[in-house]
Protein backbone atom coordinates (compact mmCIF):
# COMPACT_ATOMS: atom_id res chain seq x y z
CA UNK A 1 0.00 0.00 0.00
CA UNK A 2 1.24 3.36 -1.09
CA UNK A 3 2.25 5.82 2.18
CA UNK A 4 2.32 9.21 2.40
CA UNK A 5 5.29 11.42 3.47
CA UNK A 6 4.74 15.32 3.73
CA UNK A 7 7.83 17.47 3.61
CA UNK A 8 8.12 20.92 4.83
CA UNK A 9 11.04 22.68 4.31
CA UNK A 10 11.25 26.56 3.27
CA UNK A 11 13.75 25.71 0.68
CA UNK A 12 12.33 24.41 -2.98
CA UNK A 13 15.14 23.42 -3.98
CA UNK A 14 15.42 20.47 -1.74
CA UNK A 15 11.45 19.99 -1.30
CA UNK A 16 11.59 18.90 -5.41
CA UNK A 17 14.86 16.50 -4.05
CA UNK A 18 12.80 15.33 -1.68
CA UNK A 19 9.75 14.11 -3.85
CA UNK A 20 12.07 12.84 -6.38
CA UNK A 21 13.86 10.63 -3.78
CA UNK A 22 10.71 9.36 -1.99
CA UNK A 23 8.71 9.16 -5.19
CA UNK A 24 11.44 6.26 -6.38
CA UNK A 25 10.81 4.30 -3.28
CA UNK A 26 6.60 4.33 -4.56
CA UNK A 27 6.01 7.23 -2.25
CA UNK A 28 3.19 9.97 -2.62
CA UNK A 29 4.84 13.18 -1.34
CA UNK A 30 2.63 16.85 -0.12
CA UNK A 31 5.21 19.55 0.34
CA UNK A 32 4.79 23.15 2.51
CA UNK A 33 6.86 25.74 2.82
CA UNK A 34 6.28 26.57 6.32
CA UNK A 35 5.23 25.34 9.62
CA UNK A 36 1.29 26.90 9.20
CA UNK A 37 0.85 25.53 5.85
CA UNK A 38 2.62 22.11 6.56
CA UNK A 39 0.23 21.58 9.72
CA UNK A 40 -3.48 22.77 7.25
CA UNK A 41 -2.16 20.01 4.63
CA UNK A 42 -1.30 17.18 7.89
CA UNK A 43 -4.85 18.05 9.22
CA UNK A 44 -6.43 17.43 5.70
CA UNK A 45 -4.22 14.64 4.62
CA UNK A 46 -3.25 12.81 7.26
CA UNK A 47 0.54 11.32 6.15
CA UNK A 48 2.13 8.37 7.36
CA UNK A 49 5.94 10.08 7.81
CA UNK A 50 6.16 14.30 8.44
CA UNK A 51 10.28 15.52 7.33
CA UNK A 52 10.88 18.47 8.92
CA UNK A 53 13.07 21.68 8.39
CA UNK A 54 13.79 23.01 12.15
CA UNK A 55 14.46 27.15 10.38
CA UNK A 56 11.36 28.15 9.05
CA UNK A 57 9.73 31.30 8.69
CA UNK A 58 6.20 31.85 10.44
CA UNK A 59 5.92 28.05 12.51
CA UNK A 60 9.09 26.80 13.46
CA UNK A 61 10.05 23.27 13.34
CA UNK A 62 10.08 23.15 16.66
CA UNK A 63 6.40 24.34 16.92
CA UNK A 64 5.72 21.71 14.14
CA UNK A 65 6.70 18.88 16.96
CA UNK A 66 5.02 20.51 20.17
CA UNK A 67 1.57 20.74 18.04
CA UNK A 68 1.86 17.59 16.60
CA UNK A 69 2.66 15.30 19.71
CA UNK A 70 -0.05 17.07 21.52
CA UNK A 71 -2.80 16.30 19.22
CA UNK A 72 -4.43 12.54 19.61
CA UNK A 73 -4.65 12.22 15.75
CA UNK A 74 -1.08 13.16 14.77
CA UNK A 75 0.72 11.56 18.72
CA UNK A 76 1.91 8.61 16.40
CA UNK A 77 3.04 10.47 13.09
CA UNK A 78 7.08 9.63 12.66
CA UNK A 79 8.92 12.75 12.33
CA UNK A 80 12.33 13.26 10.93
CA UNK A 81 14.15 16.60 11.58
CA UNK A 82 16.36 17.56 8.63
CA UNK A 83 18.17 20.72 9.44
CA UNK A 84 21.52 22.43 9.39
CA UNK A 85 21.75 22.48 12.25
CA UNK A 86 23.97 19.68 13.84
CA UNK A 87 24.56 21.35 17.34
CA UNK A 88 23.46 19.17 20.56
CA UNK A 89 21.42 21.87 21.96
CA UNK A 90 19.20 21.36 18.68
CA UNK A 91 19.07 17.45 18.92
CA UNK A 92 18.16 17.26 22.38
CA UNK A 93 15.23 19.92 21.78
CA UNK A 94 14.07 18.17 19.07
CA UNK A 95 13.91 14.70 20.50
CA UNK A 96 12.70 16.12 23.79
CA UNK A 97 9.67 17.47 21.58
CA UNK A 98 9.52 14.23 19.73
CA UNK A 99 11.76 13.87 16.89
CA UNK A 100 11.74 10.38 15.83
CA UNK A 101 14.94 10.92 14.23
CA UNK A 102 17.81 13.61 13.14
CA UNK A 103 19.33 14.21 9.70
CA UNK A 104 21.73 16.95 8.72
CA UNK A 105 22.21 19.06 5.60
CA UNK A 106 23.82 18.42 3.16
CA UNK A 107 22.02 15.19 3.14
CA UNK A 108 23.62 11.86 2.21
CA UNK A 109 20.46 10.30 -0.13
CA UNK A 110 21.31 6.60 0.29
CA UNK A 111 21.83 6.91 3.94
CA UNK A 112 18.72 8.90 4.22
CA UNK A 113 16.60 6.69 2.26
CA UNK A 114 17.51 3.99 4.81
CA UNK A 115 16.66 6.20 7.72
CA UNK A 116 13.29 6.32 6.81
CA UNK A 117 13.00 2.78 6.61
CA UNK A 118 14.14 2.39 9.84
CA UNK A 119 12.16 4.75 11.15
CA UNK A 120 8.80 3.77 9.51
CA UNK A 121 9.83 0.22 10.41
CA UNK A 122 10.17 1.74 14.41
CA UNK A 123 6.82 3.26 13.98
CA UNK A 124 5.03 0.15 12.92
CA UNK A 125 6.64 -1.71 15.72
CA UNK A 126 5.41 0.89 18.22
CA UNK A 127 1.68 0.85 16.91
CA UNK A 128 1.04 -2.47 17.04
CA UNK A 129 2.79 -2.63 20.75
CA UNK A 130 0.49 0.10 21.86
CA UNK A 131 -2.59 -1.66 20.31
CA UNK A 132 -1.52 -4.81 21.89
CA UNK A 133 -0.85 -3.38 24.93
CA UNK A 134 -4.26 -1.73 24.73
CA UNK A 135 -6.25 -4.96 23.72
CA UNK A 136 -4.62 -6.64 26.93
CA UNK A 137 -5.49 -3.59 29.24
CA UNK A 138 -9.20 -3.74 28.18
CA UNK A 139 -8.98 -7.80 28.52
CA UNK A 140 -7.54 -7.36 32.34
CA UNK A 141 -10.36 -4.89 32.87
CA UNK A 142 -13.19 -6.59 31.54
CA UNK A 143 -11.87 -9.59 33.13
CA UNK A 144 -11.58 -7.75 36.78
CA UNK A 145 -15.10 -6.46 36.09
CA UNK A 146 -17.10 -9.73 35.32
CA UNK A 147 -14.98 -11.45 38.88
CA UNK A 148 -16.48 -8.52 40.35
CA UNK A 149 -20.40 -8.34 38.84
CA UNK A 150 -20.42 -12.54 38.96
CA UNK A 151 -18.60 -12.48 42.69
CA UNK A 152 -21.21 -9.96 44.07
CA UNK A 153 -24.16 -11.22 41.94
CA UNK A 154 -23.21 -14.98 43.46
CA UNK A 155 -22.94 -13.61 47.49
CA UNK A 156 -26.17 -12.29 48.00
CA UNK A 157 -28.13 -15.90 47.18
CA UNK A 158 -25.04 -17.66 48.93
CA UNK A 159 -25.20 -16.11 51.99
CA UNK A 160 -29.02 -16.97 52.04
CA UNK A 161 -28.41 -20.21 50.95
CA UNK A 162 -25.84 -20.68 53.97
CA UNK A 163 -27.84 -19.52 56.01
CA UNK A 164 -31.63 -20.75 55.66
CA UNK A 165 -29.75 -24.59 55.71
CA UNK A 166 -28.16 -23.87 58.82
CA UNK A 167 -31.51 -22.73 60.38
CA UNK A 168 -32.85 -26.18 58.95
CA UNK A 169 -30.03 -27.96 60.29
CA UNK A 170 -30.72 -26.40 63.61
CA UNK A 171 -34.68 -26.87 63.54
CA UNK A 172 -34.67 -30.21 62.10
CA UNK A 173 -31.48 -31.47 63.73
CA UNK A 174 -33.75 -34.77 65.66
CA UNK A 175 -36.50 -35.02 62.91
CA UNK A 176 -34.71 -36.34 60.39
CA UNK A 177 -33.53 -40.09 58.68
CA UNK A 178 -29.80 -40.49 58.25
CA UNK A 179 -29.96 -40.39 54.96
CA UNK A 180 -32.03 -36.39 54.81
CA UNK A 181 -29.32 -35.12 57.63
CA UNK A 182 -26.48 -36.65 55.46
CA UNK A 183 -28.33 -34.78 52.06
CA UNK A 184 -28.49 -32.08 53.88
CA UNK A 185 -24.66 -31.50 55.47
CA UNK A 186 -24.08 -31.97 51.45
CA UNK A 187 -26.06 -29.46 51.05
CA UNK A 188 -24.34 -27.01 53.67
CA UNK A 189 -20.93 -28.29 52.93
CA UNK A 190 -21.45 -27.10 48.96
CA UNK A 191 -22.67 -23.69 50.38
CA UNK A 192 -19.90 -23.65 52.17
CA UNK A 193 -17.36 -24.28 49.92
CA UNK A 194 -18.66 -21.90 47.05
CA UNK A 195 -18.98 -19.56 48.73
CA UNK A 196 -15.22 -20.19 49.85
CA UNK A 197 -14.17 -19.78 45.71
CA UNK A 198 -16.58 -16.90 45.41
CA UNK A 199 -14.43 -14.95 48.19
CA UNK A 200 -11.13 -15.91 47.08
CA UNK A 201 -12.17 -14.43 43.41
CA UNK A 202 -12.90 -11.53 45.32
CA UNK A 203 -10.17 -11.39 46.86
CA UNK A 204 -7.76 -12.01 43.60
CA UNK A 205 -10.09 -9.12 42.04
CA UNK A 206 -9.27 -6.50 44.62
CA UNK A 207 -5.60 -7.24 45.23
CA UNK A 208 -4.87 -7.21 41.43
CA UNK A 209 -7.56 -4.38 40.43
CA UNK A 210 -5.96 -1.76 38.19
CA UNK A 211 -8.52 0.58 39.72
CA UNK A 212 -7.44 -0.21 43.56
CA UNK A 213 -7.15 2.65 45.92
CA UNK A 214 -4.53 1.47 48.44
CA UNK A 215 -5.97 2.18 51.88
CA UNK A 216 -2.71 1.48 54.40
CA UNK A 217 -3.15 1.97 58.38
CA UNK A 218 -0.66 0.84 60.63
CA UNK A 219 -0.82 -2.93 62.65
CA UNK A 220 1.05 -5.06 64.40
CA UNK A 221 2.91 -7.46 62.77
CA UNK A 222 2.03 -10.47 65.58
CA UNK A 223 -1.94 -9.21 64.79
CA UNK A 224 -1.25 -10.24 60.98
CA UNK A 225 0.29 -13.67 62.36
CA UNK A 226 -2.48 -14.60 65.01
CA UNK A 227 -4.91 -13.63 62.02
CA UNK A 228 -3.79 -15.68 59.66
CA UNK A 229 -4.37 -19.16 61.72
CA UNK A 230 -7.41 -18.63 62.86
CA UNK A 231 -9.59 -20.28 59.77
CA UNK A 232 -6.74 -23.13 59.74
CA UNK A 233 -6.90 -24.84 63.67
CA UNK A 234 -9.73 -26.92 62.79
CA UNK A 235 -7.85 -28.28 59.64
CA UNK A 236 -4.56 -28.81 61.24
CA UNK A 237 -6.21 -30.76 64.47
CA UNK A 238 -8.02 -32.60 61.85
CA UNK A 239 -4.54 -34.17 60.39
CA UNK A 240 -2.69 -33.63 63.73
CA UNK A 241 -0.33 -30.92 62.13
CA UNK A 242 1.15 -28.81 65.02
CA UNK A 243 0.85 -24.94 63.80
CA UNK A 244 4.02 -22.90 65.55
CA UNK A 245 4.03 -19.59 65.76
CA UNK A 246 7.87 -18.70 66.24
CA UNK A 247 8.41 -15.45 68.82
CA UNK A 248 8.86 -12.15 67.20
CA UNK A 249 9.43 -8.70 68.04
CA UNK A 250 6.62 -7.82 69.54
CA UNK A 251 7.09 -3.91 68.43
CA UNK A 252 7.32 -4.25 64.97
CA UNK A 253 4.43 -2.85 62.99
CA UNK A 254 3.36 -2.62 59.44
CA UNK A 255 1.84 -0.14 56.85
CA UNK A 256 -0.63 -2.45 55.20
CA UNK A 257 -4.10 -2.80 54.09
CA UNK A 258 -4.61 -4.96 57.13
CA UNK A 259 -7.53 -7.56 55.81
CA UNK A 260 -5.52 -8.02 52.59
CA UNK A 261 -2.47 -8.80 54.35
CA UNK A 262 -3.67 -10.69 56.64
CA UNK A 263 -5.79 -13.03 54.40
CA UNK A 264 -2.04 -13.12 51.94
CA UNK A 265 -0.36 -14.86 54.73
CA UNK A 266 -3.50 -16.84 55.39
CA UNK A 267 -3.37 -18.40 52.21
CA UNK A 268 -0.03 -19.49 52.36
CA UNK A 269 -0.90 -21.10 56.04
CA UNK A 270 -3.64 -22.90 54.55
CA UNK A 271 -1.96 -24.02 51.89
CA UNK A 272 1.15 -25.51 54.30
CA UNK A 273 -1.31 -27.07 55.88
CA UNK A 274 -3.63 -28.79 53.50
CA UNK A 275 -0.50 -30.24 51.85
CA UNK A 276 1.32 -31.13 55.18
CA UNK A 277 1.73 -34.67 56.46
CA UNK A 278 -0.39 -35.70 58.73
CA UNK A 279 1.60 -35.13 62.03
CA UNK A 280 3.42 -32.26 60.73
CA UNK A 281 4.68 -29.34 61.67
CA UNK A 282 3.49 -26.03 59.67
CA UNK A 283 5.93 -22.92 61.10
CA UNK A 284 4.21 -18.97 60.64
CA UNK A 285 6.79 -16.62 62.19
CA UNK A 286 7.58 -12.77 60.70
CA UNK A 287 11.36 -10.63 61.35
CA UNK A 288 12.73 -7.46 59.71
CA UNK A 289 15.68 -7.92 57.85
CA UNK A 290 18.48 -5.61 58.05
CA UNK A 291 17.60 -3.53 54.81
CA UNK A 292 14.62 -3.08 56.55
CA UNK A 293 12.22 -5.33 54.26
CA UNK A 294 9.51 -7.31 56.31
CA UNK A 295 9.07 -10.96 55.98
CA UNK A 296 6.27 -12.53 57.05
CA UNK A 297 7.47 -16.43 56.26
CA UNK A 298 5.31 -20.02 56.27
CA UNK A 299 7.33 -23.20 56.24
CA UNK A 300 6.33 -26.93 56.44
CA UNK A 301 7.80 -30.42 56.00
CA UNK A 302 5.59 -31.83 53.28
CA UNK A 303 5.98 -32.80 49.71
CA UNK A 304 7.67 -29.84 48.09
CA UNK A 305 7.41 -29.08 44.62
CA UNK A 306 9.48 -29.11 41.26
CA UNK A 307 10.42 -26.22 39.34
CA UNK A 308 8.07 -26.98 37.18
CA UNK A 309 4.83 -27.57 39.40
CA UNK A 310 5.84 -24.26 41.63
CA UNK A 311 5.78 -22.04 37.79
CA UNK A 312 2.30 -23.90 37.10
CA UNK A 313 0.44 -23.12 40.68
CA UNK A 314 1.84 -19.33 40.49
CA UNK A 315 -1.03 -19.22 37.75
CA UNK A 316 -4.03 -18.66 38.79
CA UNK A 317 -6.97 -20.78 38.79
CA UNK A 318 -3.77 -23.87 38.45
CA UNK A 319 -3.48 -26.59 41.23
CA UNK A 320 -0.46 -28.91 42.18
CA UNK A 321 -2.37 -32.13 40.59
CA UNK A 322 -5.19 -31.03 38.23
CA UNK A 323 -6.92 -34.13 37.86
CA UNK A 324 -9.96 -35.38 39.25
CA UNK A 325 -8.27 -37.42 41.94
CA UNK A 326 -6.37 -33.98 43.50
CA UNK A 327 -6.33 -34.25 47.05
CA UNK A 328 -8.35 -30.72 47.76
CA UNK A 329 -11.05 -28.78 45.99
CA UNK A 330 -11.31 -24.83 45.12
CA UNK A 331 -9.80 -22.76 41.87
CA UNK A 332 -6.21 -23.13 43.10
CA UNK A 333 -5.75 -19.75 44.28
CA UNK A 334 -3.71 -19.57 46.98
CA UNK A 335 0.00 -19.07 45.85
CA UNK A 336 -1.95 -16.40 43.41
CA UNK A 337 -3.55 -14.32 45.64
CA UNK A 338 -0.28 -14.13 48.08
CA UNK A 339 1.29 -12.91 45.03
CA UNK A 340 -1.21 -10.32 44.44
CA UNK A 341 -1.39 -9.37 47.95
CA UNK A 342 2.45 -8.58 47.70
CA UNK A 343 2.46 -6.78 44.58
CA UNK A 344 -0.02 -4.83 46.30
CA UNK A 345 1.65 -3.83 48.77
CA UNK A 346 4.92 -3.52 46.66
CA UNK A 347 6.43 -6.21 47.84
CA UNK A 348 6.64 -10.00 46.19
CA UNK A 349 6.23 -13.26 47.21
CA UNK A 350 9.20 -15.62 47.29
CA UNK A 351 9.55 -19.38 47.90
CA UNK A 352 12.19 -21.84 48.13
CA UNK A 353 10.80 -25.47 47.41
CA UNK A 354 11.82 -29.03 45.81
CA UNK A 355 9.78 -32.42 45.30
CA UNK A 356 10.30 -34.29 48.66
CA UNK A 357 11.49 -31.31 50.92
CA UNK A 358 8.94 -29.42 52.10
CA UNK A 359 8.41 -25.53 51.33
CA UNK A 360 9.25 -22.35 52.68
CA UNK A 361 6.92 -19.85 51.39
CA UNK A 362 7.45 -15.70 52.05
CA UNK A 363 5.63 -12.24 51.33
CA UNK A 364 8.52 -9.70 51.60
CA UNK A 365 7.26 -6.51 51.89
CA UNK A 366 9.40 -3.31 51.35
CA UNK A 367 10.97 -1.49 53.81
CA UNK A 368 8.49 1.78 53.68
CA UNK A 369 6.00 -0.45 55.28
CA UNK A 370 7.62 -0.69 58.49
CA UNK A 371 6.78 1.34 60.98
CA UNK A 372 8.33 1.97 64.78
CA UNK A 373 5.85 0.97 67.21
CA UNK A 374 5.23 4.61 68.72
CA UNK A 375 4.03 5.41 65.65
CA UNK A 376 1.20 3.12 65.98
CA UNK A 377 0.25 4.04 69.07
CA UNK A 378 -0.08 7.52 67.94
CA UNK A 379 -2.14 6.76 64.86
CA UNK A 380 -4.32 4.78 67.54
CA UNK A 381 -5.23 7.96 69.73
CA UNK A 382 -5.47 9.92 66.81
């Protein structure tokens, strides 16, 4: 397809050089002799490459650039500077305006010919980056909005669901055959459970919403541990896994969205637990290291995981073993939403693991979240 170049240059002479050379390469070349007229003929015929002289009379070259990188329609129109003048002051104007690229007078014809190849080739790379770039933006956002219309749309008959079978459960509790109160602990326990997914896509939604407003109030950092077993005790006396919370400094504090961080290390408890041994040990402890980064660290003695397995369940919505015969249900979003929860806080989540040696699993947060422990106490009476 046959582009379009517009040259404006206040010299004739090398506006006719100009066409000739272009014209060769299947080119159809506008000219204008100043800045005024050259940015009349872009508005009416929009080119695909503007060469531009930085002396003119009337609209500078300079003015050419600040107009045209401020209007939507011409942000993404390649511009070449030809000029004179070669002295650094002028380059670093013109790219700081946005020059695409720099050519001096006299100009070498070969040599420019292949600058505008490069430079048209440049553009094209750039447009379809930004278009991809854009396609994925709206994706993420359209994906973020439907977890957030079907998450909301799903609580509000889950929560009556829950709880009009636990009033049954509680009125009916003696009334019933075996077989109706077994039905009907089905029943509850599949409440129960989706509504367990329907919170951790919730969850996943907030923490890696582009639209998030980050909310951070100081808390202790041994509030975040004691938190973060509380949903777990039942589990672990279930399989006989001791949970230890190691001693900390009981003055540290953190800058954190407090539910979100809280529920972040929470995953990662659950998770040491639900793959644990049965009589194992799952340790939650949290220490400042000397850079001042906080690390708030899980670690059991189960089965570990390869390489491999640890790159597939940092996916979302991926699980250990896949298949039907996996040993626990849900979307596999634990290591996920940890992940998230880091990222949210500008942290990341870090984990040292291999197939038969258990896992050590850790959201580091940066050091501007720590905070010394008078500091709390003053945000408290404030």
């Amino acid at each position: 397809m046959q582009r379009t170049a517009i040259v404006v240059d206040d010299d004739p002479i090398l506006r006719e050089l100009m066409v000739e050379q272009l014209s060769a390469l299947n080119w159809r070349v506008v000219t204008a002799e100043d800045g005024d007229q050259g940015l009349e003929v872009i508005a009416r015929d929009l080119p695909d490459l503007a060469i531009v002289d930085l002396n003119m009379p009337k609209l500078d070259g300079y003015g050419m650039l600040r107009h045209l990188r401020q209007t939507p329609a011409t942000l993404d129109i390649p511009v070449i500077v030809c000029t004179s003048h070669d002295d650094q002051q002028a380059v670093d104007e013109a790219y700081r305006l946005g020059a695409s690229h720099f050519v001096t007078k006299p100009i070498n014809w070969p040599k420019f010919l292949h600058h505008v190849q490069f430079v048209m080739r440049n553009g094209d790379n750039e447009r379809a980056l930004r278009a991809a770039q854009a396609e994925a933006l709206a994706v993420s956002r359209m994906k973020s909005a439907m977890f957030q219309v079907l998450s909301h749309e799903l609580k509000t008959p889950l929560t009556a669901l829950i709880g009009l079978t636990n009033v049954l459960e509680a009125t009916f509790r003696d009334k019933l055959q075996a077989g109706e109160t077994e039905q009907l602990e089905h029943v509850i326990d599949a409440a129960n459970r989706l509504n367990s997914i329907v919170n951790d896509v919730m969850l996943l939604s907030k923490a890696v919403g582009q639209g998030s407003e980050r909310e951070f109030t100081p808390v202790m950092m041994s509030e975040i541990l004691d938190d973060s077993v509380v949903g777990v005790r039942q589990m672990a006396a279930a399989r006989n896994v001791k949970l230890l919370l190691r001693p900390i400094d009981p003055d540290v504090s953190i800058l954190c969205d407090h539910r979100l961080a809280r529920q972040g290390l929470a995953k990662l408890v659950d998770n040491a637990v639900r793959y644990s041994h049965d009589g194992g040990t799952v340790e939650i402890w949290g220490h400042v290291k000397s850079d001042g980064r906080i690390v708030l660290s899980v670690k059991d003695d189960g089965p570990g995981l390869s390489a491999q397995k640890l790159k597939e369940c940092l996916q979302p919505f991926m699980q250990e073993n896949a298949g039907y015969g996996r040993p626990s249900a849900g979307l596999g979003l634990g290591f996920p939403i940890a992940k998230a929860i880091a990222e949210y806080h500008g942290g990341e989540l870090l984990i040292q693991t291999s197939a038969g040696k258990g896992m050590l699993a850790a959201m580091v947060l940066p050091a501007p979240r720590l905070m010394p422990s008078k500091d709390v106490a003053g945000a408290a009476h404030g």
